[in-house]
Protein backbone atom coordinates (compact mmCIF):
# COMPACT_ATOMS: atom_id res chain seq x y z
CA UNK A 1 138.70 59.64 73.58
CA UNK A 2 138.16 60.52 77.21
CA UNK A 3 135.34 60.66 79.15
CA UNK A 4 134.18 62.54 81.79
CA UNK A 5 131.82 63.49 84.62
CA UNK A 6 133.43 67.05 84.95
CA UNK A 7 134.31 66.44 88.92
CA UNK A 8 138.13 65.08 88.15
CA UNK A 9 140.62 67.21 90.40
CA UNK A 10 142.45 68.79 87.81
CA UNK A 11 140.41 71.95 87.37
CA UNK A 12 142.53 73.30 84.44
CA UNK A 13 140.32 74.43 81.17
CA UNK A 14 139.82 72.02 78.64
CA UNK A 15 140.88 72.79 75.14
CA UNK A 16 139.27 71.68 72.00
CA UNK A 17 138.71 73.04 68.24
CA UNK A 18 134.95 72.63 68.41
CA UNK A 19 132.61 72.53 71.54
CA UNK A 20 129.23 71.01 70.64
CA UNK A 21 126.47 71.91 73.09
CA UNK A 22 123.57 69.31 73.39
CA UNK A 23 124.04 65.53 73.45
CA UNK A 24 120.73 64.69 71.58
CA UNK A 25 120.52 63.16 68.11
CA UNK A 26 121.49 66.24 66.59
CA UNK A 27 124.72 67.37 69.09
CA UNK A 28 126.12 63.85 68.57
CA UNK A 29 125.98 63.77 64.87
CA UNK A 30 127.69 67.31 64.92
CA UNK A 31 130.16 65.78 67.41
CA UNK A 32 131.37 63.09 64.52
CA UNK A 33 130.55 65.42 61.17
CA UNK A 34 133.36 67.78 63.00
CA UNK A 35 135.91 65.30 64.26
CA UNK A 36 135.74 63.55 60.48
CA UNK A 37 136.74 66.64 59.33
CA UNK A 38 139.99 66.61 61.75
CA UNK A 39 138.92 68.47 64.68
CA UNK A 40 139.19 67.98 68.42
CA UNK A 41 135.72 67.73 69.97
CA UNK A 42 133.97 68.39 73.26
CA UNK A 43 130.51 67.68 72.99
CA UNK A 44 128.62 68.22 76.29
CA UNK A 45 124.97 66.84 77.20
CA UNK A 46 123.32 64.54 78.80
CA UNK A 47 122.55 61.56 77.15
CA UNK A 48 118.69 60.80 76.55
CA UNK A 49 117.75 57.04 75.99
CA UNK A 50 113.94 57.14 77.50
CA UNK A 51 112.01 59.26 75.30
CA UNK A 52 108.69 57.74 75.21
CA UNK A 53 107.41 56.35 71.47
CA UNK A 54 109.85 58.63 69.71
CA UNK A 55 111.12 57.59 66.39
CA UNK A 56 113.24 58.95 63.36
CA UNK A 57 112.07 58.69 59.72
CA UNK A 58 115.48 59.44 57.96
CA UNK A 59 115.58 60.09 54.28
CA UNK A 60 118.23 59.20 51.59
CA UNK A 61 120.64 62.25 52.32
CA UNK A 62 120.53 61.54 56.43
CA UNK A 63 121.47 57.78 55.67
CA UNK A 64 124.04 59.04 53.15
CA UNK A 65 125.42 61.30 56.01
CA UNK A 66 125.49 58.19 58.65
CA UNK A 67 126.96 55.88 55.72
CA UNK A 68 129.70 58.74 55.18
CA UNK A 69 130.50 58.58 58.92
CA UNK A 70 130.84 54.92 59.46
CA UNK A 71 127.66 55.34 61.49
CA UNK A 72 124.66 53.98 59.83
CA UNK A 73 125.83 50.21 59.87
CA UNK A 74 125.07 49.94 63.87
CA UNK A 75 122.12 51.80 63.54
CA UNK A 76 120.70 49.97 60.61
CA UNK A 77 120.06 46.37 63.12
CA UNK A 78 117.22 48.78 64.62
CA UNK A 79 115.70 50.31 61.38
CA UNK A 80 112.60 49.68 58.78
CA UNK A 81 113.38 50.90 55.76
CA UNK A 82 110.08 52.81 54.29
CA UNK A 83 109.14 51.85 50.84
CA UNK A 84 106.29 54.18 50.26
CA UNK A 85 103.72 57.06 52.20
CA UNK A 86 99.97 56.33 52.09
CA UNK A 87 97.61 59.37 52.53
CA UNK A 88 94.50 59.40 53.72
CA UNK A 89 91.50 61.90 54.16
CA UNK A 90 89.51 61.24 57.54
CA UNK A 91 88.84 64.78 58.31
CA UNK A 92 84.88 64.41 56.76
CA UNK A 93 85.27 67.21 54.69
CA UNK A 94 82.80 67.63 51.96
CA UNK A 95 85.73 67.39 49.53
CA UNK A 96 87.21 64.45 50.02
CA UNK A 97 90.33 62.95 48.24
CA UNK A 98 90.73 59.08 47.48
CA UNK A 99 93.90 58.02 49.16
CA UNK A 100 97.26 58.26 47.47
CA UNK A 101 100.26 56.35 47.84
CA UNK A 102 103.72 56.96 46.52
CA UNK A 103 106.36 54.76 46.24
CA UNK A 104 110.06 55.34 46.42
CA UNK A 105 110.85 52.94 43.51
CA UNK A 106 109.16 56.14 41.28
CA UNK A 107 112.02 58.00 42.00
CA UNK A 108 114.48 55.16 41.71
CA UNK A 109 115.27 54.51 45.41
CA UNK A 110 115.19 51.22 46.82
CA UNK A 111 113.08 52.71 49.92
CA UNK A 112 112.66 56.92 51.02
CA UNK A 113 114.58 55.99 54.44
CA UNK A 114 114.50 54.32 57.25
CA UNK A 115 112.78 54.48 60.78
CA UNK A 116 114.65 53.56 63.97
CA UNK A 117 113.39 54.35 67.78
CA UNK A 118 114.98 57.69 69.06
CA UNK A 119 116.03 55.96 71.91
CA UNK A 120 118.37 53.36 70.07
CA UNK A 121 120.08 55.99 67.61
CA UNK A 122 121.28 57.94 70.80
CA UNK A 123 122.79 55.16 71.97
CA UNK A 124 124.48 54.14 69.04
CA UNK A 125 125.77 57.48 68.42
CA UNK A 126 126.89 57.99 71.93
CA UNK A 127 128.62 54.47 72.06
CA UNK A 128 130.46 55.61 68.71
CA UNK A 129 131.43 58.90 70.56
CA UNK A 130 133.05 56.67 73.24
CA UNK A 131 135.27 54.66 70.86
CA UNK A 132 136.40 57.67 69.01
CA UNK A 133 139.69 59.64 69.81
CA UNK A 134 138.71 62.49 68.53
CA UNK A 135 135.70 63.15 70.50
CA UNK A 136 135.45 63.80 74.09
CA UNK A 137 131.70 63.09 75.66
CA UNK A 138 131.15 64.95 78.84
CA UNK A 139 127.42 64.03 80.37
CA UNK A 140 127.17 67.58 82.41
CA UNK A 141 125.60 70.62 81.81
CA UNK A 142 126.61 74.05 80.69
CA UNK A 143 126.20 76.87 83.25
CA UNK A 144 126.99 79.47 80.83
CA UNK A 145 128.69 81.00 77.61
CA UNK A 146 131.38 83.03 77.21
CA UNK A 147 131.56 84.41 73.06
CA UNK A 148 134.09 87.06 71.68
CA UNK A 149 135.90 87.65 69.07
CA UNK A 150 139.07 85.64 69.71
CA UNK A 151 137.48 82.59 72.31
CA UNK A 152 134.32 80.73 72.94
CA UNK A 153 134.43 79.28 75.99
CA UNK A 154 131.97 77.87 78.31
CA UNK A 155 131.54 76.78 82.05
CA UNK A 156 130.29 73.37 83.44
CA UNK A 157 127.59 73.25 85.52
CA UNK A 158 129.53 70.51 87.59
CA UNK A 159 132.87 73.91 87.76
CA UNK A 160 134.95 73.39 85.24
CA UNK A 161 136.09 75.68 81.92
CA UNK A 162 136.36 74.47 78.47
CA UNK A 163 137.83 76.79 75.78
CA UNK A 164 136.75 75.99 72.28
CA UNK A 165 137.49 77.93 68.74
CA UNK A 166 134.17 77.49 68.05
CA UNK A 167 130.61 76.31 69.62
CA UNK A 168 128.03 74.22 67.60
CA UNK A 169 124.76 75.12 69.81
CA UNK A 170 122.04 71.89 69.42
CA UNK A 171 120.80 72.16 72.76
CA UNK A 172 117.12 72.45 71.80
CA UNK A 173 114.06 75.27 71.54
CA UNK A 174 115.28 76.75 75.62
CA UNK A 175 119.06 76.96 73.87
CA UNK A 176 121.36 79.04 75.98
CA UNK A 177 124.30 79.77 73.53
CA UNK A 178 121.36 81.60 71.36
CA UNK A 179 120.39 83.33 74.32
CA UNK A 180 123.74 84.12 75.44
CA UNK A 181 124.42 85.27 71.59
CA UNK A 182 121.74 87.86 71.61
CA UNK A 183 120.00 85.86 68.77
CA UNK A 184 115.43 86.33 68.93
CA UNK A 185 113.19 83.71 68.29
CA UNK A 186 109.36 83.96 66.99
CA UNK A 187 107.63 81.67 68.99
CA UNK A 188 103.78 80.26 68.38
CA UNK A 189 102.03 77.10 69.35
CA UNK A 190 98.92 74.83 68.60
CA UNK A 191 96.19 73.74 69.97
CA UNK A 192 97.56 69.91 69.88
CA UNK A 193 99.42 67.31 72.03
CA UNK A 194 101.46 65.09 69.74
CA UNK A 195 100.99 61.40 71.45
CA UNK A 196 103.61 58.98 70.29
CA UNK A 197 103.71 55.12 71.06
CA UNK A 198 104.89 52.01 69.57
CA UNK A 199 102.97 49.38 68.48
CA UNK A 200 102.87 45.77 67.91
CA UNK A 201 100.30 44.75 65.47
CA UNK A 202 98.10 41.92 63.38
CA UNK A 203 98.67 42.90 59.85
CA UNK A 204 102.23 43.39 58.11
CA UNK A 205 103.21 47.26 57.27
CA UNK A 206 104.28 45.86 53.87
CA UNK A 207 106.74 48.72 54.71
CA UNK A 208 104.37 51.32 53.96
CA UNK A 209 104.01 54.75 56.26
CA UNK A 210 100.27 55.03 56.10
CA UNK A 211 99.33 59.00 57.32
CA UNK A 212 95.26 59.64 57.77
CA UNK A 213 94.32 63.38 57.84
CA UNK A 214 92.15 64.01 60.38
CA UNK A 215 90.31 67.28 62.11
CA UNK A 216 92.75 67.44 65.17
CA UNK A 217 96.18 67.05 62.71
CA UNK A 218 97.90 63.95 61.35
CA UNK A 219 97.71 59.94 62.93
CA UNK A 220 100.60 58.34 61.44
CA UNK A 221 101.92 55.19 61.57
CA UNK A 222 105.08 54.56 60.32
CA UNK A 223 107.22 51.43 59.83
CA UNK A 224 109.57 49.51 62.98
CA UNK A 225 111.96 46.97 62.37
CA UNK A 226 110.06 43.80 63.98
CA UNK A 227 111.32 41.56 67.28
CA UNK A 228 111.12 38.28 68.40
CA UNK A 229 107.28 37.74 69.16
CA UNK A 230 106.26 40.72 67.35
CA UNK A 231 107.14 40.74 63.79
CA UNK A 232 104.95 43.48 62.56
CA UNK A 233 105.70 46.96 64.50
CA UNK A 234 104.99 50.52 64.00
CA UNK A 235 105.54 53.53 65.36
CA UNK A 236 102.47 55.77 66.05
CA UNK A 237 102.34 59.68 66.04
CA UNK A 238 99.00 61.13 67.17
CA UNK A 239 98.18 64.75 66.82
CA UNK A 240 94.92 65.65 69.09
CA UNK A 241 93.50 68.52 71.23
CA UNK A 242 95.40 68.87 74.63
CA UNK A 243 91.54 67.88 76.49
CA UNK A 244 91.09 64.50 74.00
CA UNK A 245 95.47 63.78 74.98
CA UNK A 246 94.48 63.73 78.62
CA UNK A 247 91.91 61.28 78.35
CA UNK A 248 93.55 59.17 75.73
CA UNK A 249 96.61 59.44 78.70
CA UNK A 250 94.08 57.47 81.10
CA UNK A 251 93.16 54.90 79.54
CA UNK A 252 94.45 51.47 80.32
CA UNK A 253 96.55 49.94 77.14
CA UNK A 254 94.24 47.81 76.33
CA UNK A 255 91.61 50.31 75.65
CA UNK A 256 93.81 52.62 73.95
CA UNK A 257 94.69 49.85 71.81
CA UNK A 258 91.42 49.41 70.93
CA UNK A 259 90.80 53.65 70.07
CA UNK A 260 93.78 52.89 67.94
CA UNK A 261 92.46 50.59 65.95
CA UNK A 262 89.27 52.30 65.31
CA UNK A 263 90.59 55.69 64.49
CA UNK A 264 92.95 53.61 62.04
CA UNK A 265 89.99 51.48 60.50
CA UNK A 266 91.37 48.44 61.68
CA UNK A 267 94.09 48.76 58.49
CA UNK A 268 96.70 47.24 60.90
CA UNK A 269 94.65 44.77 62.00
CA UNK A 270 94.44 44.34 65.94
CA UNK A 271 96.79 46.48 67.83
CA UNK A 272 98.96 45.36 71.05
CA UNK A 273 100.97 48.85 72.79
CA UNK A 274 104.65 47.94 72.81
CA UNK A 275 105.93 50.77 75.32
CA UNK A 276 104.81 53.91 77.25
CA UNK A 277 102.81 56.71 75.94
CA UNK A 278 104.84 60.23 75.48
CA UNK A 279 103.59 63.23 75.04
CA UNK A 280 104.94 66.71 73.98
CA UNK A 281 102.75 69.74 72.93
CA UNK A 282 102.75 71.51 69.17
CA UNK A 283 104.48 74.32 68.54
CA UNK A 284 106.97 76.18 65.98
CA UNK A 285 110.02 78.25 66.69
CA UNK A 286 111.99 80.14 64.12
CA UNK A 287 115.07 82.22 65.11
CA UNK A 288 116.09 85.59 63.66
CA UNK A 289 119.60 84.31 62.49
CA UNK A 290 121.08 80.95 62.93
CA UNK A 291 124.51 82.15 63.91
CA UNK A 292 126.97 84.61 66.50
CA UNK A 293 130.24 84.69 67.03
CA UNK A 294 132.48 82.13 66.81
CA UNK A 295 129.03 79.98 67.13
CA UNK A 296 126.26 78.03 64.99
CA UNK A 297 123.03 76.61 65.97
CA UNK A 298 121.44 73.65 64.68
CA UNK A 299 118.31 71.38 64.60
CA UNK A 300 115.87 72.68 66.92
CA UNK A 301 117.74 75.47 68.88
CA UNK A 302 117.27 77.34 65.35
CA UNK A 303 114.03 75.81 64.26
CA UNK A 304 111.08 74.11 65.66
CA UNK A 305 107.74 72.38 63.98
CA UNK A 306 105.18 70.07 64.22
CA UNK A 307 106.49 66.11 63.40
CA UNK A 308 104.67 65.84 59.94
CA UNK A 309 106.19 64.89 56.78
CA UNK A 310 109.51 63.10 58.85
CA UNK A 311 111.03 66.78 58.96
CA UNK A 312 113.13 67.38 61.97
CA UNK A 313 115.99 65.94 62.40
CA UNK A 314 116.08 65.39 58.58
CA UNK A 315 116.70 69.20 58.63
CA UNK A 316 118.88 69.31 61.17
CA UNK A 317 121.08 66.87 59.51
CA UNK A 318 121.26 69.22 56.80
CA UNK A 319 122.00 72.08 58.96
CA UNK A 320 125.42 69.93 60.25
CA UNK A 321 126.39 69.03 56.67
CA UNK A 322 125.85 72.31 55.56
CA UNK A 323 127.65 73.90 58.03
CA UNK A 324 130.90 71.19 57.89
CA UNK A 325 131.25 72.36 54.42
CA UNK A 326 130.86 76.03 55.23
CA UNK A 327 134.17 75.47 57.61
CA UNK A 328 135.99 73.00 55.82
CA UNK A 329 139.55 74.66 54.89
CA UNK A 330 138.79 77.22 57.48
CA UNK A 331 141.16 77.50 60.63
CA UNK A 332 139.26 78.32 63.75
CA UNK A 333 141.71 80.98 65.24
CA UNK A 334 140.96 83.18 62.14
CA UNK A 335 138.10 85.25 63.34
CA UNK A 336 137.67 86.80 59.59
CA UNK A 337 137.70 83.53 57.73
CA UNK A 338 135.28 81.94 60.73
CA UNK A 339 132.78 85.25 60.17
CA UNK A 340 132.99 84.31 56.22
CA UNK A 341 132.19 81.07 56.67
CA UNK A 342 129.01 82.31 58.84
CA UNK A 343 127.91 84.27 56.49
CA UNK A 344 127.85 81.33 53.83
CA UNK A 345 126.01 78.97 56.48
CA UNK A 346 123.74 82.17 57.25
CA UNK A 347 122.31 82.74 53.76
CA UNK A 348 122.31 78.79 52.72
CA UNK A 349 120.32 77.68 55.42
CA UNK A 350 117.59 80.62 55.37
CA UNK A 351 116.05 79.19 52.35
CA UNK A 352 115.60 75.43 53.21
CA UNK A 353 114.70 76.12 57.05
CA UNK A 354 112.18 78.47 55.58
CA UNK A 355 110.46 76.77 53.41
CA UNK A 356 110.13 73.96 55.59
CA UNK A 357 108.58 75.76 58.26
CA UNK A 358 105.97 77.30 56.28
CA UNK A 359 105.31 74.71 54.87
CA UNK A 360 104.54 72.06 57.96
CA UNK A 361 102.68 74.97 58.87
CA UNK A 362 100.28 75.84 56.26
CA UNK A 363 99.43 71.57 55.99
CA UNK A 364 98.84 71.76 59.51
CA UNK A 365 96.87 74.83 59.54
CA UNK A 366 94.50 73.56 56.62
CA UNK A 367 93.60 70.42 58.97
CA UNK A 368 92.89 72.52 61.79
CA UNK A 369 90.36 75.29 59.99
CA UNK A 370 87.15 74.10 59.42
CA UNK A 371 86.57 76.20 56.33
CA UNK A 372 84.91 74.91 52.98
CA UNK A 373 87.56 76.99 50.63
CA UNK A 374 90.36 75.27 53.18
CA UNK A 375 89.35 72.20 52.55
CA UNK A 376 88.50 72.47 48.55
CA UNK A 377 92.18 74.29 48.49
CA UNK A 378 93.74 71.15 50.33
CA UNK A 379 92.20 68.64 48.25
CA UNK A 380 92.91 70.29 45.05
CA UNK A 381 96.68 70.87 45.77
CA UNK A 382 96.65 66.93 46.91
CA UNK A 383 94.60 65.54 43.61
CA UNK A 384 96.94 68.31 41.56
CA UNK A 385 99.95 67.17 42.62
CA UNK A 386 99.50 63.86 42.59
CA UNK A 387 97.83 63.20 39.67
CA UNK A 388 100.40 65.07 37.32
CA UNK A 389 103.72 62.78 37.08
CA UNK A 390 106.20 65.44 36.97
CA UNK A 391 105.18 67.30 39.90
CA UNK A 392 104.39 64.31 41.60
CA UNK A 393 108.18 62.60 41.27
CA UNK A 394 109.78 66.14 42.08
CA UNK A 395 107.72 66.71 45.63
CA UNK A 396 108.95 63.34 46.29
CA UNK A 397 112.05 64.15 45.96
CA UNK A 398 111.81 67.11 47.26
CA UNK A 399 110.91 65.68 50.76
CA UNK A 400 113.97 62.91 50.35
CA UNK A 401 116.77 65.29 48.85
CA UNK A 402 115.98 69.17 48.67
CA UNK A 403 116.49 71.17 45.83
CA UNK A 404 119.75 73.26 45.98
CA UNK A 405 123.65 72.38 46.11
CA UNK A 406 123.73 68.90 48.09
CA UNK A 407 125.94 68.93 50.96
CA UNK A 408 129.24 66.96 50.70
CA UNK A 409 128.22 64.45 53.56
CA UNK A 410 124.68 63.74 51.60
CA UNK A 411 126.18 63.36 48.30
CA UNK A 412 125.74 59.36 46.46
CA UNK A 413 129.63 59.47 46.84
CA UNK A 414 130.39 62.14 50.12
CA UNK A 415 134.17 62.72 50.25
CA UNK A 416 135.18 62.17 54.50
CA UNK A 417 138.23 63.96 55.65
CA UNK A 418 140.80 61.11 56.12
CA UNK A 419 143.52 62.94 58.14
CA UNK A 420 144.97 61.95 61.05
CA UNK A 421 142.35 61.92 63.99
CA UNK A 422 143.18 65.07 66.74
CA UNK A 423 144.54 63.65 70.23
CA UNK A 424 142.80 63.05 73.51
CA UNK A 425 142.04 65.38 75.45
């Protein structure tokens, strides 16, 4: 593997089999999904390690991915594994629902995932993309896109050309390839800010993701690995108007500590902040199509949502390992087979992006409306649901696994490509 800052003197294109665009959570796992499957790699970003409070609840198939990849066993020093998700109803609706809990040994899982800091998966991934010859990491930018029929190329902010077969576009919601590519996006937002923070705190989690339900969206807490002098961490996602985030924004730690801890009941006992606050507004995104020529987009340059349920990059995920199986057999100076292939990845991913995008919507939606049919509707579909075994044990797995053929990389047993790893570039 090489590295570089895109300023060497030789200004001569680089070549590769697959340029990934966007060095987030998402690029970097598409950087080693693709060069597992034997192809040279340029992935091009810069690499985020400060995001403020952010954490990743992965499920059973995204662990099954990183296990498949060699990755997860770095990552898993920094993770809490989450043993089961508490709701609660705080909205004061008229209806109210007792709280339910479900548990992850009812589906025969030792835990529904695990939940590691943002921050310290990025860096694990991009220290793996370091050590692996099949992957080059360039920390630059990308100017702009070139896409035909028999190239994809693309031009570094920093000068510099790099000519791919194909481009894997995670750059985010402002993507540029899915400009470039012609592809539209419906766009809508909230009326919420989305505060997240980690927290030290009195009581143990016991493992347990506890989510109250209140009139401004969700307050979650979910579970963090504990440190030396705090042993009992969790991650906090706040969903409130954009006038309550500003004041919340000003407080000192110690008194938002102490809002936390009423708006929470005091179920965590007392509550120390472990970190700065971040905060990002609500919206959703949803593109026409998720792919161009000789191109692909992934996690949230193709879709965008609010953070409930532990959605995102859980999707995304499944966009990679959907898309690795799409290609796999396929060579990538065959514009026919490549256009084939899209079509595959087109039609399999419409379904599961889809439905989760409605759905995040609609829960969210319900919390925001201050209707009495809303709020009968939501507590009967919660009480139905859970009270009836069957449906309760498939929506659970519906949220870990999704319905529908299972990706190879998120099967119990994934097969990995073991040929010979591509040269340096």
């Amino acid at each position: 593997m090489s590295q570089t800052d895109g300023k060497a003197a030789d200004k001569s294109p680089i070549e590769c089999d697959v340029l990934v665009a966007g060095a987030g959570s998402a690029g970097l796992s598409a950087a080693h999904a693709f060069a597992a499957q034997g192809r040279k790699v340029v992935v091009v970003g810069k690499i985020e390690t400060n995001l403020a409070g952010r954490t990743v609840a992965l499920f059973e198939g995204s662990l099954r991915f990183y296990r498949a990849l060699g990755l997860w066993e770095a990552c898993s020093a920094h993770a809490a594994p989450m043993e089961g998700i508490r709701m609660i109803d705080d909205t004061g609706s008229i209806f109210p629902t007792t709280p339910k809990e479900f548990r992850s040994r009812e589906i025969d899982l030792d835990a529904f995932g695990e939940n590691i800091e943002n921050n310290a998966l990025v860096a694990e991934l991009a220290e793996a993309a370091k050590k692996n010859p099949a992957i080059t990491l360039i920390e630059d930018l990308v100017d702009t896109f070139e896409l035909n029929f028999s190239v994809a190329r693309a031009r570094l902010a920093s000068d510099g050309w790099i000519n791919a077969k194909f481009i894997v576009a995670g750059e985010g919601r402002n993507s540029q390839a899915r400009q470039i590519a012609g592809i539209t996006v419906k766009t809508w937002s909230y009326p919420q800010i989305a505060l997240t923070v980690l927290l030290a705190h009195e009581k143990p989690h016991h493992n347990i993701s506890t989510e109250f339900h209140k009139r401004s969206g969700p307050f979650t807490f979910v579970p963090l690995r504990g440190r030396d002098g705090a042993p009992h961490r969790s991650s906090l996602v706040w969903l409130v108007t954009p006038r309550e985030a500003l004041r919340l924004q000003a407080l000192s730690p110690e008194m938002l500590a102490a809002e936390i801890e009423d708006e929470s009941h005091g179920i965590l006992g007392a509550v120390t902040i472990d970190g700065p606050l971040g905060a990002f507004p609500m919206g959703g995104l949803k593109t026409s199509r998720v792919t161009g020529l000789r191109m692909a987009l992934i996690g949230e340059s193709a879709h965008l949502f609010p953070p409930i349920g532990a959605q995102g990059l859980n999707l995304s995920l499944r966009d990679i390992a959907n898309l690795v199986d799409c290609l796999e057999g396929v060579a990538l100076d065959e514009p026919d087979k490549i256009s084939r292939a899209l079509e595959t990845y087109e039609r399999q991913r419409a379904l599961d992006i889809g439905f989760r995008i409605n759905g995040v919507d609609v829960l969210n939606r319900s919390l925001l409306v201050h209707a009495l049919p809303v709020d009968f509707a939501r507590a009967f579909a919660l009480n139905f649901f859970s009270a009836i075994g069957p449906l309760r044990r498939a929506l659970m797995r519906e949220g870990v696994t999704p319905h529908g053929p299972t990706p190879k990389l998120m099967r119990a047993r994934p097969p990995v490509s073991r040929r010979p790893a591509a040269g340096k570039v």
